[in-house]
Protein backbone atom coordinates (compact mmCIF):
# COMPACT_ATOMS: atom_id res chain seq x y z
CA UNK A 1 0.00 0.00 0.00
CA UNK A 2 2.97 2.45 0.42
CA UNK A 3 3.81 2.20 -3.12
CA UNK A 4 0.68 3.03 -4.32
CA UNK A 5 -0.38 5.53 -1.45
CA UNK A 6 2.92 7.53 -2.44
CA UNK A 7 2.32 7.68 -6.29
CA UNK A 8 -1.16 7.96 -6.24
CA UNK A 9 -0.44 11.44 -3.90
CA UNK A 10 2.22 12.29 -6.10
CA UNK A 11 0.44 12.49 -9.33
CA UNK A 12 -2.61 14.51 -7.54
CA UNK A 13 -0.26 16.98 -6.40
CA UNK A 14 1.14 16.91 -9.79
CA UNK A 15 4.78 15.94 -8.81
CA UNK A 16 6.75 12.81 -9.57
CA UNK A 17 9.30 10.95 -7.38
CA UNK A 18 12.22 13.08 -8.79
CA UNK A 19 10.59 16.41 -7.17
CA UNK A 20 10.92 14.36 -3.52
CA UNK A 21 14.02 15.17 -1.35
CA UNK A 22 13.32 12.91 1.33
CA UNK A 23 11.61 9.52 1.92
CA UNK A 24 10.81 8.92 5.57
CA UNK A 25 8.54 6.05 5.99
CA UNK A 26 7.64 3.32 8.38
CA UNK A 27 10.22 1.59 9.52
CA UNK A 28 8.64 -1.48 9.58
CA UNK A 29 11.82 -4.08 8.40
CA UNK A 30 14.32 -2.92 5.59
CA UNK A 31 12.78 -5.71 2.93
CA UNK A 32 9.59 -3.47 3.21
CA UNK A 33 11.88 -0.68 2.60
CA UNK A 34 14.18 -2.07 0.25
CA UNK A 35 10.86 -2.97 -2.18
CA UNK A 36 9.68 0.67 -2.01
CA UNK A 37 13.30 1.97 -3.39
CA UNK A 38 12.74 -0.30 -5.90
CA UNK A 39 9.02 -0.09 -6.81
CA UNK A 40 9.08 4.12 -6.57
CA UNK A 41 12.92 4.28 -8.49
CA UNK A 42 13.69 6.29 -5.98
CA UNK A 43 17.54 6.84 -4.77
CA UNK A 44 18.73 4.65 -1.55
CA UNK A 45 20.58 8.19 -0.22
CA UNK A 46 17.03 10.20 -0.25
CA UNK A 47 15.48 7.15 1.93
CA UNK A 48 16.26 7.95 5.60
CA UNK A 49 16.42 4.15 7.73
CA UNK A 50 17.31 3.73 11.07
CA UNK A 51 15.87 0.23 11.33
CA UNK A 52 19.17 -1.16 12.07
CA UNK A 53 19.94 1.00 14.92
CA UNK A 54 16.50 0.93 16.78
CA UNK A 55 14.27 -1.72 15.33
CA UNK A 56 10.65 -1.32 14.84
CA UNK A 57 9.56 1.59 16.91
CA UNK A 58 5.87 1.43 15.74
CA UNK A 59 3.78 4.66 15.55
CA UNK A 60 7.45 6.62 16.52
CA UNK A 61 9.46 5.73 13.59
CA UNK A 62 8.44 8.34 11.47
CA UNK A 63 8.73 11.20 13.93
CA UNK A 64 12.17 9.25 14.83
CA UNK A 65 13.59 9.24 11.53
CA UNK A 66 12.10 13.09 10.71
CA UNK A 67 14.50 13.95 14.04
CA UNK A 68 17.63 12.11 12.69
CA UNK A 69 17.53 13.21 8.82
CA UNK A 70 17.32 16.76 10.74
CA UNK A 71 20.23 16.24 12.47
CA UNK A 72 21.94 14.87 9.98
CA UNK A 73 21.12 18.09 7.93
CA UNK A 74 18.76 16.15 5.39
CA UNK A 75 15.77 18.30 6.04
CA UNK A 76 15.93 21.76 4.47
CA UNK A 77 14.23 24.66 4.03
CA UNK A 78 11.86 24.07 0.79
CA UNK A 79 12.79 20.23 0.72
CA UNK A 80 9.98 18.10 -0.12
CA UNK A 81 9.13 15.28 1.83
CA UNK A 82 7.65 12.35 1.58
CA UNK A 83 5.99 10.37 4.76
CA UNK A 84 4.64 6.84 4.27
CA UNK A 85 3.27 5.12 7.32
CA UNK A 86 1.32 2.48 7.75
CA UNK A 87 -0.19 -0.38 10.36
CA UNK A 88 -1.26 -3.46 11.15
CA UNK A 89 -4.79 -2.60 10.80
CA UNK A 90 -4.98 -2.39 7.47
CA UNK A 91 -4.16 1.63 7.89
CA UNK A 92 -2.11 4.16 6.20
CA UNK A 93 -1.16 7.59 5.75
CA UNK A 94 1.14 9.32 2.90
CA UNK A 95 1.70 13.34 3.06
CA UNK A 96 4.20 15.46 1.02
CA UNK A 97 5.61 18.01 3.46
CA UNK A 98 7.32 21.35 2.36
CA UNK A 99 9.83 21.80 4.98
């Protein structure tokens, strides 16, 4: 559903994957993540992952990962964003985010 959550936004707002900066999204396991570089064609440096330093933090990995692209200095003023969460009940949210 991430896949086409993300592309489905993308063409509404009229954008494509090359106009995103940053991919934060659930950091559910790194296959899930690994399929979503593939599937979008988007670069492996614009996805941030910490899954291999925290593990599956649930509803927190988003903000998580939002904090650590900032402090690696990822997040810029008028970078666009892309979040991509989703759950276990059958639930999911995808926003583009103008920082």
């Amino acid at each position: 559903i991430m896949i086409d959550s993300a592309t489905r936004l993308l063409q509404e707002a009229g954008l494509t994957v090359d106009d995103v900066d940053v991919l934060v999204a659930h950091q559910a396991n790194e296959r899930i993540l690994d399929h979503a570089v593939v599937k979008l064609e988007i670069p492996r440096e614009k996805v941030v992952m910490n899954l291999d330093r925290y593990g599956n933090t649930s509803a927190a990995s988003i903000p998580l990962a939002l904090h650590e692209a900032n402090l690696q200095g990822r997040l810029k003023k008028g970078k666009l964003i892309l979040l991509c969460g989703f759950g276990a009940g059958l639930t999911w949210g995808t926003a583009l985010v103008r920082y």
